[in-house]
N, C-alpha and C. Protein backbone atom coordinates (compact mmCIF):
# COMPACT_ATOMS: atom_id res chain seq x y z
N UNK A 1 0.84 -1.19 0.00
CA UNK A 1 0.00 0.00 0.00
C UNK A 1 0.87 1.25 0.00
N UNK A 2 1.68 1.53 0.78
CA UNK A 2 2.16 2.67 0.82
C UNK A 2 3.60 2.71 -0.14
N UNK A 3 4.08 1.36 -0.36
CA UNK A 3 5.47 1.63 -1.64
C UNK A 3 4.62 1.91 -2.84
N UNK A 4 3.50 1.75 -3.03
CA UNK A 4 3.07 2.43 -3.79
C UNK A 4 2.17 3.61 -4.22
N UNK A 5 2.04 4.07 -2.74
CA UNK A 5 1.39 5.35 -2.95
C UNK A 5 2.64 5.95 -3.26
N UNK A 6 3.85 5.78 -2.75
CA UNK A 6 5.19 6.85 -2.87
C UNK A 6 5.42 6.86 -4.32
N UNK A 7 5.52 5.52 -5.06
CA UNK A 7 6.00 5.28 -6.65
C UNK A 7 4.63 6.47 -7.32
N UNK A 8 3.63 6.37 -6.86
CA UNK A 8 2.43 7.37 -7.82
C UNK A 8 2.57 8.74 -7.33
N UNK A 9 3.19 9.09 -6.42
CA UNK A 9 3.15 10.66 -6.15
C UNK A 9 4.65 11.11 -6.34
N UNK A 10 5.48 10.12 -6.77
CA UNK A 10 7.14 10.48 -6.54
C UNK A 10 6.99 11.87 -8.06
N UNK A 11 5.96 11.34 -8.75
CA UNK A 11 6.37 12.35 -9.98
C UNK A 11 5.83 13.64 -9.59
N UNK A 12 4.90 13.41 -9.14
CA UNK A 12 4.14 14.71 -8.52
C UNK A 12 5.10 15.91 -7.77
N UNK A 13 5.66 15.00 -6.58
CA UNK A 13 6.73 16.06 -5.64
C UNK A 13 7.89 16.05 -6.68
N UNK A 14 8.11 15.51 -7.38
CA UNK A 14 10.01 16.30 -8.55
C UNK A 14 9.40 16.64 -9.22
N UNK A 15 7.94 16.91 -9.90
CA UNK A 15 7.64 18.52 -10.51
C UNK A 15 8.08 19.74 -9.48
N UNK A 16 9.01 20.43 -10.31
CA UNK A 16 9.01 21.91 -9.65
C UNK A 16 7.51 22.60 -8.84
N UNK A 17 7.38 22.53 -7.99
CA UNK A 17 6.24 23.08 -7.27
C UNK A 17 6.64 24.48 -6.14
N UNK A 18 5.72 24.91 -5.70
CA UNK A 18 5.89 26.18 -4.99
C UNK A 18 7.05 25.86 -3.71
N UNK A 19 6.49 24.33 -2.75
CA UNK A 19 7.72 23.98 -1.87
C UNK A 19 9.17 25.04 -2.64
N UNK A 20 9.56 24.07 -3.72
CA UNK A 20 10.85 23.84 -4.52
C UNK A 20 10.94 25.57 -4.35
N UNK A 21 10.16 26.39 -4.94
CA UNK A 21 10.34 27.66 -5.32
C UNK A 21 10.90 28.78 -4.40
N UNK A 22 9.68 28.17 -3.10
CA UNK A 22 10.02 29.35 -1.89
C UNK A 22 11.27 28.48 -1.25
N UNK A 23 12.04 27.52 -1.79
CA UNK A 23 13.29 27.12 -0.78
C UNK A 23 14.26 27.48 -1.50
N UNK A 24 14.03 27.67 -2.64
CA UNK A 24 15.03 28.43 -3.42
C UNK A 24 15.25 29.98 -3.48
N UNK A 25 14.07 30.52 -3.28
CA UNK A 25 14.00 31.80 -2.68
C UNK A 25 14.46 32.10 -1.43
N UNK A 26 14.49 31.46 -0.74
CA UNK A 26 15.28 31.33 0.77
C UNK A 26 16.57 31.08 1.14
N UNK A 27 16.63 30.13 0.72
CA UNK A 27 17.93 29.94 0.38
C UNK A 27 17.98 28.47 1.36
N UNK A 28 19.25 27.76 1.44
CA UNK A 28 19.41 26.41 2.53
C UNK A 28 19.31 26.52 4.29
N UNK A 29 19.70 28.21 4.45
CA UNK A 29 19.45 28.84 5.82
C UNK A 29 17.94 28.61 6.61
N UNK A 30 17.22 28.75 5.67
CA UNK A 30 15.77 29.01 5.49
C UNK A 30 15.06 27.75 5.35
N UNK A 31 15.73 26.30 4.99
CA UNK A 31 14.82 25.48 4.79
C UNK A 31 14.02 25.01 5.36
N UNK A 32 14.05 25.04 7.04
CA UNK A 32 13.30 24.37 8.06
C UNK A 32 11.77 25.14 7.75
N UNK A 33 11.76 26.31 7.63
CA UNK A 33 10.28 26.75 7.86
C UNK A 33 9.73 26.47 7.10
N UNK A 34 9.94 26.13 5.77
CA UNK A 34 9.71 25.89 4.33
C UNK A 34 9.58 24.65 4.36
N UNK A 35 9.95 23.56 4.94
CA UNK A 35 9.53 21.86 4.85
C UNK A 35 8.49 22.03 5.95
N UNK A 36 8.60 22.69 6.59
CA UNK A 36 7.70 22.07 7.93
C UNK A 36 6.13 22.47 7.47
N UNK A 37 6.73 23.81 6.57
CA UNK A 37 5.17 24.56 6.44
C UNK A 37 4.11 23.70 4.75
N UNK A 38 5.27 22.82 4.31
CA UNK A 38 4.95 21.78 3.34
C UNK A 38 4.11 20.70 3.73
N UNK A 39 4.97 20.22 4.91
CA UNK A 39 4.68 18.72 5.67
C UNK A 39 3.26 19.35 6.35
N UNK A 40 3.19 20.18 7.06
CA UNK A 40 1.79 21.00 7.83
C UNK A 40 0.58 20.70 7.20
N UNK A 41 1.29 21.47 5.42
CA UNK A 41 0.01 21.40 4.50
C UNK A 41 -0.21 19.71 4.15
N UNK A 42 0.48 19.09 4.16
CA UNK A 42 -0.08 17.75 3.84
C UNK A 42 -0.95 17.36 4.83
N UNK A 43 -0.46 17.18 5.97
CA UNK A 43 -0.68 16.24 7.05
C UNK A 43 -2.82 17.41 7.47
N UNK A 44 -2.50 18.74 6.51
CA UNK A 44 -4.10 19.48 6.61
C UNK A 44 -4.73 18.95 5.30
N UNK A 45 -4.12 18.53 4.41
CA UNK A 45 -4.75 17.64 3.52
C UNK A 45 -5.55 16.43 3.44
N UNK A 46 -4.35 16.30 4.54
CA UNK A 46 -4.67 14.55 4.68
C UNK A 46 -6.22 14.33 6.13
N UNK A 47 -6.24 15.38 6.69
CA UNK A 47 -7.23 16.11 7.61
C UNK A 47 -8.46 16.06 7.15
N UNK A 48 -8.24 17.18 5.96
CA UNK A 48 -9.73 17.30 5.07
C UNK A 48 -10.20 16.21 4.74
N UNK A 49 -9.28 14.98 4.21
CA UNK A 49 -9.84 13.91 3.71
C UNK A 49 -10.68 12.82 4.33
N UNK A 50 -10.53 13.05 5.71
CA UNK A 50 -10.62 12.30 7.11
C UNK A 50 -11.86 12.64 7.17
N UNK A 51 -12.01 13.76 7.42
CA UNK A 51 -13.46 14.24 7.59
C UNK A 51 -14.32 14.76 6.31
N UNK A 52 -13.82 13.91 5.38
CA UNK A 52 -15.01 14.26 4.19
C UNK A 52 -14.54 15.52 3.38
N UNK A 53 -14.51 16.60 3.78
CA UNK A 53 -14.45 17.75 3.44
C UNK A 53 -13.92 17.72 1.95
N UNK A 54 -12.75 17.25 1.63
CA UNK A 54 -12.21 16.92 0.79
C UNK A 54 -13.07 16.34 -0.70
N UNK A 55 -13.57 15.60 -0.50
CA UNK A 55 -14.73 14.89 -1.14
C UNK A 55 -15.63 16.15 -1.60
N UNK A 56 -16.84 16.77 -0.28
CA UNK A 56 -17.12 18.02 -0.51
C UNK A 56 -17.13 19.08 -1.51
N UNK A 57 -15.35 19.65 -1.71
CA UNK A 57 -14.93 20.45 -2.50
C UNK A 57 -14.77 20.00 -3.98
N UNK A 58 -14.32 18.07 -3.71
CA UNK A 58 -14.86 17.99 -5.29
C UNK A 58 -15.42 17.74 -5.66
N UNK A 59 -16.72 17.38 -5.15
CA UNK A 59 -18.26 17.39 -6.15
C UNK A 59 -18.89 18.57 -5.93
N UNK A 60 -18.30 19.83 -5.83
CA UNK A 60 -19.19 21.32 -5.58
C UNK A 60 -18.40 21.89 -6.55
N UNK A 61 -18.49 21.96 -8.10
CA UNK A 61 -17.52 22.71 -8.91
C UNK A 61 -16.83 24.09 -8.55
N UNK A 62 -18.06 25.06 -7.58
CA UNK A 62 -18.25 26.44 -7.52
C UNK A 62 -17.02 26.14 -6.57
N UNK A 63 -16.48 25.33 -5.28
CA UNK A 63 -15.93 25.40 -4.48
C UNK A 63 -14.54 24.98 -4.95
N UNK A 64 -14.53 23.89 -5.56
CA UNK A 64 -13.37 23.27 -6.05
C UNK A 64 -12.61 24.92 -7.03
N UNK A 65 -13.47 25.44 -7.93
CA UNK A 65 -13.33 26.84 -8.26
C UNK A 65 -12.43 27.84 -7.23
N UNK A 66 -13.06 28.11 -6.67
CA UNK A 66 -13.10 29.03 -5.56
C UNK A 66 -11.30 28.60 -4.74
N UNK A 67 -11.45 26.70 -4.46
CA UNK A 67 -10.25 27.05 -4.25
C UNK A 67 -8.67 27.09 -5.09
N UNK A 68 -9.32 26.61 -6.27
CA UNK A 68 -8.13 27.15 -7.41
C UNK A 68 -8.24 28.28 -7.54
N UNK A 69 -8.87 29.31 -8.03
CA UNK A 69 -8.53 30.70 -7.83
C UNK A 69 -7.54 31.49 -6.86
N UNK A 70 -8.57 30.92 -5.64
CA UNK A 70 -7.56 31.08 -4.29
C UNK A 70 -5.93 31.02 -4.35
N UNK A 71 -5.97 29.65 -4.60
CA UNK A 71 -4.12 29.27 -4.94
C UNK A 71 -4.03 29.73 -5.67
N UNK A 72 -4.67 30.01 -7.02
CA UNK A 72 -3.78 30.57 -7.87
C UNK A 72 -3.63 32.34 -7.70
N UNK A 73 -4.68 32.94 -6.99
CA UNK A 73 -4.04 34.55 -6.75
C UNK A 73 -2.66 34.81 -5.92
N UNK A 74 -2.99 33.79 -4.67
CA UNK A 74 -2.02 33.35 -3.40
C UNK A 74 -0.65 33.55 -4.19
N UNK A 75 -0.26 32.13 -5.03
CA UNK A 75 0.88 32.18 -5.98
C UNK A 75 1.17 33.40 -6.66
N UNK A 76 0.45 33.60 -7.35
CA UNK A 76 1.28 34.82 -8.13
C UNK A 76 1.53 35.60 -7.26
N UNK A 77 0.54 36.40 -6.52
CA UNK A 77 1.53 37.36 -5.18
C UNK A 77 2.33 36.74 -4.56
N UNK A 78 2.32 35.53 -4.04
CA UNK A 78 3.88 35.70 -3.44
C UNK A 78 4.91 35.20 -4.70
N UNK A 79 4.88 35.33 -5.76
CA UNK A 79 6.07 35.33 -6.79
C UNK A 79 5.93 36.67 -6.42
N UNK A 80 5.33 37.85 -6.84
CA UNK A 80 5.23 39.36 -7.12
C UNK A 80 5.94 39.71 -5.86
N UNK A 81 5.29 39.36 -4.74
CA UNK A 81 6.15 39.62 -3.49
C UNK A 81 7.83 38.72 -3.70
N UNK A 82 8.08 37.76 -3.37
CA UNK A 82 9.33 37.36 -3.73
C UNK A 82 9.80 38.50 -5.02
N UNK A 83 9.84 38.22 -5.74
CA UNK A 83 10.38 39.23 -6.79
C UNK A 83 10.82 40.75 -5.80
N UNK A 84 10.10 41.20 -5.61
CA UNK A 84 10.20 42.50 -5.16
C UNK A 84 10.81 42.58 -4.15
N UNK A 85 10.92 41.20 -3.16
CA UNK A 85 11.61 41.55 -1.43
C UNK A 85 12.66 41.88 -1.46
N UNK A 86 13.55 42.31 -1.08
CA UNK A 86 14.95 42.69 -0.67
C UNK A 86 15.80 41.20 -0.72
N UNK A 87 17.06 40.78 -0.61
CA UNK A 87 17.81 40.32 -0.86
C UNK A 87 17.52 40.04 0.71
N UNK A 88 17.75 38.61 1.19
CA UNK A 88 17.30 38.40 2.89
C UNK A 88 18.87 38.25 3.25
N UNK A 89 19.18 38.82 4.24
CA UNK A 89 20.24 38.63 5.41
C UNK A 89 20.74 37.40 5.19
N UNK A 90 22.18 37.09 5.40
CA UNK A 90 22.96 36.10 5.53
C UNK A 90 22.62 35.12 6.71
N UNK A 91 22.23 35.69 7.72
CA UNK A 91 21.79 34.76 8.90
C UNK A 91 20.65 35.47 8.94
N UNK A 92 19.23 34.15 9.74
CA UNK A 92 18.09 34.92 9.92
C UNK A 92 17.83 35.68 11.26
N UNK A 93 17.76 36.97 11.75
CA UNK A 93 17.62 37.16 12.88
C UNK A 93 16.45 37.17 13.52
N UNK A 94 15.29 36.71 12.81
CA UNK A 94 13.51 36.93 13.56
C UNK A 94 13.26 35.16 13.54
N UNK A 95 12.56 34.59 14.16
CA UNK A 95 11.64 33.42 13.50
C UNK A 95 11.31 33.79 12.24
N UNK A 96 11.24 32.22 11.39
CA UNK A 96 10.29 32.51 10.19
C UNK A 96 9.52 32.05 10.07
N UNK A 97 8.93 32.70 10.61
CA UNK A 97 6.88 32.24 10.64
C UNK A 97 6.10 32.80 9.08
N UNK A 98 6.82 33.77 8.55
CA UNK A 98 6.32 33.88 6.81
C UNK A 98 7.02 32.50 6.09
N UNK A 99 7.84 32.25 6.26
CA UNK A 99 8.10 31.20 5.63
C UNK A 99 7.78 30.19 5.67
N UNK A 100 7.26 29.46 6.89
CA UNK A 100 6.05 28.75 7.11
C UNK A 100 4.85 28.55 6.80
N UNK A 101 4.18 30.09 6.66
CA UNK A 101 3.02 30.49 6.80
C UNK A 101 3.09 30.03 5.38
N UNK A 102 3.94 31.03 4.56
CA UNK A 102 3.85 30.72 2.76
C UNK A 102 3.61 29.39 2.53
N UNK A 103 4.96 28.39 2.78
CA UNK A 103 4.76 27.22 2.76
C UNK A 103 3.81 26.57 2.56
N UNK A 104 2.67 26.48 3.77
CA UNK A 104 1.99 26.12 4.46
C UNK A 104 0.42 26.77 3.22
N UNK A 105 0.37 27.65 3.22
CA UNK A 105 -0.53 28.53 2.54
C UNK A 105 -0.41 27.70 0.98
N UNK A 106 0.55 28.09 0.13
CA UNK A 106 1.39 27.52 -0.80
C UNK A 106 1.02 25.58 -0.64
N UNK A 107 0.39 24.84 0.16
CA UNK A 107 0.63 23.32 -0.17
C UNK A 107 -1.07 23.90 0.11
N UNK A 108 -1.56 24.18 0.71
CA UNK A 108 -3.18 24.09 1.27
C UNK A 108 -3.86 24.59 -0.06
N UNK A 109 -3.74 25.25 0.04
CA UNK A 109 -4.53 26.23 -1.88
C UNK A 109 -3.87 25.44 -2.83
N UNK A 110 -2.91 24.55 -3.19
CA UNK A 110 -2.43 23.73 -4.05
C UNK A 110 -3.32 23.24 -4.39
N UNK A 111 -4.21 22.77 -5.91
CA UNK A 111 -4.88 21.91 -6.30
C UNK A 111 -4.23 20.43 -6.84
N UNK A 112 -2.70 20.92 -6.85
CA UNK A 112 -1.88 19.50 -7.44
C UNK A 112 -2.06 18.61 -5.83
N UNK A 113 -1.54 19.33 -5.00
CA UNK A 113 -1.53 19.31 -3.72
C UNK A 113 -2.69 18.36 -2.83
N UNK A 114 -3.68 18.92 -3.20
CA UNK A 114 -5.26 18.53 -3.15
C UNK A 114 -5.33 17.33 -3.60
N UNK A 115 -5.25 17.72 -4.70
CA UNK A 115 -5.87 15.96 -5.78
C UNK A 115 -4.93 15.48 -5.35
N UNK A 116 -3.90 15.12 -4.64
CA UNK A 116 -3.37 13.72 -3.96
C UNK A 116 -4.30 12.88 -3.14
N UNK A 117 -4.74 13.84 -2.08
CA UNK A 117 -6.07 13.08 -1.33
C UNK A 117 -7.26 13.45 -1.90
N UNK A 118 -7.52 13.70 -3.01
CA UNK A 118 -8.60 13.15 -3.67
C UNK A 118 -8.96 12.05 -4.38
N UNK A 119 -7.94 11.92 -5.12
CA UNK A 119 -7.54 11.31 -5.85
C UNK A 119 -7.03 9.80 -5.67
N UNK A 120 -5.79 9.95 -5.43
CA UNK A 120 -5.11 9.02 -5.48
C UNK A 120 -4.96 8.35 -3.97
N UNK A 121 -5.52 9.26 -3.13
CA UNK A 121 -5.22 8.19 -1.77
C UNK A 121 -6.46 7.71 -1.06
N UNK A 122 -7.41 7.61 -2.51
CA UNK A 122 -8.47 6.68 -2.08
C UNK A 122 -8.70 5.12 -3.11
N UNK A 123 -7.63 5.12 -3.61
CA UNK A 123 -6.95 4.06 -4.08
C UNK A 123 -6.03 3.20 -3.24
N UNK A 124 -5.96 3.60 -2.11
CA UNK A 124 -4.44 2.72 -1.76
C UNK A 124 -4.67 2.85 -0.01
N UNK A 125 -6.63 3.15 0.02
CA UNK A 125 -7.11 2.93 1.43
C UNK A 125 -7.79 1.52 1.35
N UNK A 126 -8.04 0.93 2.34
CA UNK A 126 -8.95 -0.42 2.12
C UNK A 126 -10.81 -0.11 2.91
N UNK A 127 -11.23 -0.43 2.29
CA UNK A 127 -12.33 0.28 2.93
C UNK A 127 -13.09 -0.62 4.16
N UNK A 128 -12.52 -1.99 4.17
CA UNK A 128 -12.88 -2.92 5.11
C UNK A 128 -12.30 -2.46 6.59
N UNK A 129 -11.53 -1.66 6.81
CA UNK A 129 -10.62 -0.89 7.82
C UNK A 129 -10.42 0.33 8.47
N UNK A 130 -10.47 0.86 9.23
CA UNK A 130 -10.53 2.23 10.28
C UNK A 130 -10.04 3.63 8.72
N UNK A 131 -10.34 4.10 8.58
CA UNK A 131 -10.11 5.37 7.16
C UNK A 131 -8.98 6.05 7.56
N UNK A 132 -9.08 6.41 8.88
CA UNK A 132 -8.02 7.78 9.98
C UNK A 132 -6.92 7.34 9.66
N UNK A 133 -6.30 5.84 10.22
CA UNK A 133 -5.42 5.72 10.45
C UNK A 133 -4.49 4.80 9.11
N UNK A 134 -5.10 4.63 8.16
CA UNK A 134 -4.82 4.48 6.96
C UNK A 134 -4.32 5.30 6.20
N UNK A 135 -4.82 6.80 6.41
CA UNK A 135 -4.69 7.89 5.74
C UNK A 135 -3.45 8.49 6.34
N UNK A 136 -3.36 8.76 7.83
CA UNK A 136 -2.21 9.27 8.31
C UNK A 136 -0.56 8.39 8.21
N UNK A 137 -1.05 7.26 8.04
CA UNK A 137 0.29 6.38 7.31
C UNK A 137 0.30 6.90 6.11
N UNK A 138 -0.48 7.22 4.76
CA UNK A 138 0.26 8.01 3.59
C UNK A 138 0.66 9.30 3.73
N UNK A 139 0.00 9.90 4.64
CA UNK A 139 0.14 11.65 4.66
C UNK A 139 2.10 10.73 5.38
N UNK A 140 1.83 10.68 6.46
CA UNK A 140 3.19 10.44 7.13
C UNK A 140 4.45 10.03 5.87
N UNK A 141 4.09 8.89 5.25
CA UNK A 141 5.23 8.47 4.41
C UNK A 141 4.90 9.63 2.96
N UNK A 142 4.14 10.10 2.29
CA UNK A 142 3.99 11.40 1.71
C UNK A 142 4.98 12.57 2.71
N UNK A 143 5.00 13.10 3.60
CA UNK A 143 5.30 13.93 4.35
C UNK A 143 6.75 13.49 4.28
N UNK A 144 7.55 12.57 4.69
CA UNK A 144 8.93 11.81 4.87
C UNK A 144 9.42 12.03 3.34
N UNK A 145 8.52 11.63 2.61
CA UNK A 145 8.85 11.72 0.95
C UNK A 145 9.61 12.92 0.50
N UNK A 146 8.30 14.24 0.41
CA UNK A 146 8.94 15.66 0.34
C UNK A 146 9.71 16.09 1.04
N UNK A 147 10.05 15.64 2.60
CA UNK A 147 11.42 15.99 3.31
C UNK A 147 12.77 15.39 2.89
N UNK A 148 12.28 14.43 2.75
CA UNK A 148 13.82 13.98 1.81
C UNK A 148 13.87 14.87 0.16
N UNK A 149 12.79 15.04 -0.11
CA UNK A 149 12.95 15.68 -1.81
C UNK A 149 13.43 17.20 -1.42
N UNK A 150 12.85 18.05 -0.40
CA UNK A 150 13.69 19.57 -0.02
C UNK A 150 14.63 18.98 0.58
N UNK A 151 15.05 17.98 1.51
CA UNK A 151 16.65 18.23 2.04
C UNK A 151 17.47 18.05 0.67
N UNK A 152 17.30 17.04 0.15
CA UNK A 152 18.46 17.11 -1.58
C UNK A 152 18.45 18.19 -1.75
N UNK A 153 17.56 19.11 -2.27
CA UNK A 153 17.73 20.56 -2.85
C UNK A 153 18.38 21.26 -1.86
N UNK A 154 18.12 21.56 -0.61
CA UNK A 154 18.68 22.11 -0.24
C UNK A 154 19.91 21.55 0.77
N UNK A 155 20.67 20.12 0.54
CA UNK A 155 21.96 19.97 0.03
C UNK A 155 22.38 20.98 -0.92
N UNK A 156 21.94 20.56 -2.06
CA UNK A 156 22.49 21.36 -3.43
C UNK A 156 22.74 22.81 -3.20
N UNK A 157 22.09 22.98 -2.54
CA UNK A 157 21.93 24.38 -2.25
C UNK A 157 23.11 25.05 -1.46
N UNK A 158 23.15 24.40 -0.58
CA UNK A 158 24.04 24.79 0.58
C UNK A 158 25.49 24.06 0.11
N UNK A 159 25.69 23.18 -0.91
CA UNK A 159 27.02 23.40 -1.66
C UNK A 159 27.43 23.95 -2.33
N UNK A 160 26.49 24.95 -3.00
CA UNK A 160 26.73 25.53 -4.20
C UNK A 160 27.26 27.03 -3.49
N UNK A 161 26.79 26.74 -2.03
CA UNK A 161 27.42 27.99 -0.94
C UNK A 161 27.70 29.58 -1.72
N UNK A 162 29.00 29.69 -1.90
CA UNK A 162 29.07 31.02 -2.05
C UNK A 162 28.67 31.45 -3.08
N UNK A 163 28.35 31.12 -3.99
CA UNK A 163 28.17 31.12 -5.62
C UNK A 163 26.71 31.79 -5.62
N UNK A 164 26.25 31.00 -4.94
CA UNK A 164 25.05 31.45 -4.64
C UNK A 164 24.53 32.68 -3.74
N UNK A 165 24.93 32.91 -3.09
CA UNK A 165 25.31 33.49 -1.75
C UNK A 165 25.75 34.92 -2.47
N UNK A 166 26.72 35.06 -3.18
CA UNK A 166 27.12 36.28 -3.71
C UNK A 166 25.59 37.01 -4.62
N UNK A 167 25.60 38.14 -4.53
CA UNK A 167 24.57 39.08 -4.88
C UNK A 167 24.10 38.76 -6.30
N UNK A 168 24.82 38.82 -7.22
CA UNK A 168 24.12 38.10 -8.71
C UNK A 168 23.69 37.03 -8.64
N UNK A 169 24.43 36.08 -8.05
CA UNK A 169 23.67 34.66 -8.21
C UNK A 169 22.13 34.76 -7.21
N UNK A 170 22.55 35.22 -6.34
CA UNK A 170 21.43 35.16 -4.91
C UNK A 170 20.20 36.17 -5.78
N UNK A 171 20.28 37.26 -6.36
CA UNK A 171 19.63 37.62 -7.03
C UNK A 171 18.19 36.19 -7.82
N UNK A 172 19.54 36.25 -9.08
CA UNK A 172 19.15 35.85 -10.21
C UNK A 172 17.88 34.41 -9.34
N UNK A 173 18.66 33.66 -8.59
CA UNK A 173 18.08 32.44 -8.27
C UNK A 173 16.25 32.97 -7.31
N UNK A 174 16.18 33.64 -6.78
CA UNK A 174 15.50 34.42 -6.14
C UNK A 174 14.58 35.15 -7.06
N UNK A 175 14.87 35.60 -7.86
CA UNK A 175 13.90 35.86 -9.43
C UNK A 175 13.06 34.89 -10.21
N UNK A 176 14.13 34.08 -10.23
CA UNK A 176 13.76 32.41 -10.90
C UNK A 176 12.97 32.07 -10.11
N UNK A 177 12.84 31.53 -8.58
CA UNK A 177 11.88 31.20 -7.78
C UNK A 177 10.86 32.04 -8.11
N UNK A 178 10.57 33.27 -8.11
CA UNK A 178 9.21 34.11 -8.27
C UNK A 178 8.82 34.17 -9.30
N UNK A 179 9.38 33.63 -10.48
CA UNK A 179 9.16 33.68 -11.91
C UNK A 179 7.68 32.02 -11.61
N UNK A 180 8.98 31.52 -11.04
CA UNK A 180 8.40 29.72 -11.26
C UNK A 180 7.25 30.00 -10.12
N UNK A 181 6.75 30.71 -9.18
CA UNK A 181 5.47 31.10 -8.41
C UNK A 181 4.64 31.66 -9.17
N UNK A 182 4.70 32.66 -10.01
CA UNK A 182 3.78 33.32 -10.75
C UNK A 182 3.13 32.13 -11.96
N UNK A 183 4.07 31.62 -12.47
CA UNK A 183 3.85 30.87 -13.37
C UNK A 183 2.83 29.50 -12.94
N UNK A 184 3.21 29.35 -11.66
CA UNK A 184 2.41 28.18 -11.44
C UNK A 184 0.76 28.22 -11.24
N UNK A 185 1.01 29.78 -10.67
CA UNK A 185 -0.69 30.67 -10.22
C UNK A 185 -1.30 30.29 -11.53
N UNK A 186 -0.28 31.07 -12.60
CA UNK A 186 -0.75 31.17 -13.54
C UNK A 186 -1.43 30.04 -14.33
N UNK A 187 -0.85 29.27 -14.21
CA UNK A 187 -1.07 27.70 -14.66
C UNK A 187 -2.65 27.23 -13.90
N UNK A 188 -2.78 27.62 -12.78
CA UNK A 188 -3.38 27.19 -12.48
C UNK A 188 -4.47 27.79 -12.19
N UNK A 189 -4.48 29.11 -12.63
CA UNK A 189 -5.80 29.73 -12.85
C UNK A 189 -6.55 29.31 -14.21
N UNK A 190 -5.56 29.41 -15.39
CA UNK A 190 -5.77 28.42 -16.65
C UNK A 190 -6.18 27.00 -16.77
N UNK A 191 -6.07 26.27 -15.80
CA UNK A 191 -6.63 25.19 -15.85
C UNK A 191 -8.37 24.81 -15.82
């Protein structure tokens, strides 16, 4: 059950998605608030699904609507915002509770995000068996999945150290992330 919920969603999480975007916008300093606020949104995914809700939103077109729009305005402002922020400090000196929050915001308004537990993780529940605790074993090994898929990146990240780190690159990469946010809104208001 669950080696293969991972083999059907592995393509899903190595599409470039918003996670990928705002950790690249952050940089490897930054990654903790940015997985946690990923893993959050799953494990509120995997929530909705528990209690129906989920289901709900997709047989109500107007709602299922409502929350693609949502994600997709969400996204493009925070590309527009990323784009525009300042270049962030070498070390962080506040909590990052925006980076969480984004995160977190960023996996919940996800409709790719969504249709996992719509979709596909009512394939790989048994229905002869408790629903809750079926579901929180995929959110969990889903959740373990994308933490291993942002720690690689942000390995990569944090070797590519100064290169990155210096003002053109830290730039340019930080652009690219808000490029690949807008684009995804965008995508997904078009859908």
């Amino acid at each position: 059950m669950v080696a293969g919920f991972l083999l059907a969603i592995l393509p899903l999480i190595a599409t470039p998605g918003a996670s990928l975007a705002l950790l690249m916008a952050r940089g490897p300093r930054r990654a903790g608030p940015v997985v946690a606020g990923t893993v959050t949104g799953i494990y509120t995914h995997a929530l909705l699904a528990v209690l129906g809700l989920s289901a709900v939103v997709l047989q109500s077109s107007q709602a299922f609507l409502l929350v693609r729009v949502a994600g997709a305005v969400y996204l493009v402002g925070l590309g527009l915002w990323t784009w525009r922020a300042p270049r962030p400090p070498a070390e962080p000196s506040s909590p990052e509770r925006p980076a969480f929050r984004q995160a977190l915001l960023g996996n919940v308004l996800n409709p790719k995000a969504a249709s996992i537990y719509l979709t596909l993780v009512p394939q790989f529940v048994d229905p002869r068996h408790a629903l809750a605790p079926q579901i929180l074993v995929l959110a969990t090994a889903h959740a373990l999945l994308i933490t291993a898929w942002l720690g690689g990146w942000t390995a990569i990240l944090a070797r590519a150290g100064r290169a990155i780190r210096s003002g053109r690159w830290a730039s340019a990469i930080r652009r690219s992330a808000a490029a690949v946010l807008v684009y995804l809104g965008v995508r997904t208001l078009a859908a």
